[in-house]
Protein backbone atom coordinates (compact mmCIF):
# COMPACT_ATOMS: atom_id res chain seq x y z
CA UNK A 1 44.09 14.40 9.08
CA UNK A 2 45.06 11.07 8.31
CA UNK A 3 43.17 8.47 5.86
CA UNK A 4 41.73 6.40 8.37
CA UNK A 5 40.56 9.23 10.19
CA UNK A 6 38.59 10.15 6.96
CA UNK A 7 37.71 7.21 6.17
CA UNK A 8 35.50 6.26 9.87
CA UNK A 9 34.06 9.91 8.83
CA UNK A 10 32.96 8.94 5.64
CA UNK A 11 31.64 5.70 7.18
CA UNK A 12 29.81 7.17 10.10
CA UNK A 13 28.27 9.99 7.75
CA UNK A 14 27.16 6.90 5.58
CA UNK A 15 26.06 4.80 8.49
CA UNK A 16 24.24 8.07 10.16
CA UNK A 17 22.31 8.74 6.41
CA UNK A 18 21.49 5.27 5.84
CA UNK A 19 19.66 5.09 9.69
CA UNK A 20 17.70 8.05 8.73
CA UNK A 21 16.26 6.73 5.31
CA UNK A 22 15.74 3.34 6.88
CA UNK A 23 13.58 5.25 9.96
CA UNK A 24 11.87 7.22 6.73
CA UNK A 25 10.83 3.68 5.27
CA UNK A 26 9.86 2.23 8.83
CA UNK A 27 7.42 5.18 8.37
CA UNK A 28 6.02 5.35 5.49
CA UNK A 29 5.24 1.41 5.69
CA UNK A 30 3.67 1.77 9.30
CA UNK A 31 1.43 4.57 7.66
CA UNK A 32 0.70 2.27 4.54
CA UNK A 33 -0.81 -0.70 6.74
CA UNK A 34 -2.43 2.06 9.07
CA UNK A 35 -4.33 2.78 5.44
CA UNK A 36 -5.16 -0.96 4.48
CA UNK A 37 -6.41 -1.44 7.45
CA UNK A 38 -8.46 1.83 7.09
CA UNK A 39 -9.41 0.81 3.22
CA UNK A 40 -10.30 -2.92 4.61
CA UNK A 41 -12.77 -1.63 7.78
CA UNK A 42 -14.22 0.55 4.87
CA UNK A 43 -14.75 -2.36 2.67
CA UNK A 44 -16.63 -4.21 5.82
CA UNK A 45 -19.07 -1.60 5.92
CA UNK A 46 -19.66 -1.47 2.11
CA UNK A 47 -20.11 -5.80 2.22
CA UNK A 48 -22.85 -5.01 5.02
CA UNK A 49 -24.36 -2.24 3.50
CA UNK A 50 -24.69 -4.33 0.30
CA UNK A 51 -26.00 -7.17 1.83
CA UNK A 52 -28.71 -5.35 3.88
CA UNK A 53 -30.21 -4.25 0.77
CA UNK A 54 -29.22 -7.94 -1.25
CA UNK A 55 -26.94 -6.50 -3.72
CA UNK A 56 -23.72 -9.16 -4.59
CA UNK A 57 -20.22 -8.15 -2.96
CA UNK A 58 -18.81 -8.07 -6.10
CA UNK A 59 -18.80 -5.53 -8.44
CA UNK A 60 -16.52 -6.65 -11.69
CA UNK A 61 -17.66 -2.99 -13.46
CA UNK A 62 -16.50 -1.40 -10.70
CA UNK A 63 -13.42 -3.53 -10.13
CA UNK A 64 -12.18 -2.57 -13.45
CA UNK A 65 -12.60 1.01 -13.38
CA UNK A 66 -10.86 1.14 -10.11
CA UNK A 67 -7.37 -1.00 -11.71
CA UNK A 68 -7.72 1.30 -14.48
CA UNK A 69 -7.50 4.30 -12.14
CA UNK A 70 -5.48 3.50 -9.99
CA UNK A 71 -2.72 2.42 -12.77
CA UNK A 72 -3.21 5.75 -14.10
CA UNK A 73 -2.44 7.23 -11.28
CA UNK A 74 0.46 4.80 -10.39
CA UNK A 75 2.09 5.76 -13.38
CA UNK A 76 1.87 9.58 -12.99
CA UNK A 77 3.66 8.66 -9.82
CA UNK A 78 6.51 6.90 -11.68
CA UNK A 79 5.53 3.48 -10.60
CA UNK A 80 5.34 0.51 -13.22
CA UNK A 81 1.54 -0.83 -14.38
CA UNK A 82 2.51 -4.31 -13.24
CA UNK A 83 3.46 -3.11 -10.18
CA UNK A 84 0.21 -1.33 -9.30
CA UNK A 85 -2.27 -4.33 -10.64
CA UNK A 86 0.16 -6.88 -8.31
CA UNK A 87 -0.40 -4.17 -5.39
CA UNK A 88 -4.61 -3.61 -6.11
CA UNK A 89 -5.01 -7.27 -6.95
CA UNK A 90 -3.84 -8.00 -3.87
CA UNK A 91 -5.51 -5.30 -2.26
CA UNK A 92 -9.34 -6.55 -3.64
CA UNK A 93 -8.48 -10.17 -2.60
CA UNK A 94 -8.24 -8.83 0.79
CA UNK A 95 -11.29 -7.34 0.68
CA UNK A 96 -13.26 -9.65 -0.20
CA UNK A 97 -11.94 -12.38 1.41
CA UNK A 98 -12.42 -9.85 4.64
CA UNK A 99 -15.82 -9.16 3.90
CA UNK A 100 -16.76 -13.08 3.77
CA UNK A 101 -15.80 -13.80 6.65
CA UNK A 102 -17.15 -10.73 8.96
CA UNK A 103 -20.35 -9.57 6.78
């Protein structure tokens, strides 16, 4: 078999393994907004259950256990603790900016 033969082999094994773990991202990211969107319709109904019975949306207590937490368990996945706090901050801003405007 000559070189070039082997070498469009190579390439379309490379091409066919880089399609499949690009289709495995395209997954796991449509599942990870399927789950903020679940997380943020499940912060809605915690903003309206709160304010039906006049507690405040915000719970800093609570908001600090759960970085805490959730850093722990972002590091027993391998992922860094700035990462995780960017990811959660961002998360919590959502939510509460979601659950001023619709509560």
């Amino acid at each position: 078999m000559s070189t070039a033969i082997i070498s469009n082999l190579a390439h379309d094994d490379f091409e066919s393994q880089l399609g499949e773990l690009r289709g495995e991202i395209d997954r796991v990211d449509e599942a990870l907004l399927q789950l903020l969107a679940k997380r943020r319709e499940i912060s809605l109904q915690m903003a309206r259950l709160k304010n039906a019975h006049s507690i405040p949306l915000r719970d800093i207590p609570r908001e600090k256990e759960l970085f805490e937490s959730r850093v722990a368990v972002g590091e027993e996945q391998g992922l860094d603790r700035s990462y995780v706090e960017e990811v959660f901050f961002a998360v919590l801003n959502d939510s509460r900016r979601y659950q001023k405007q619709k509560a």
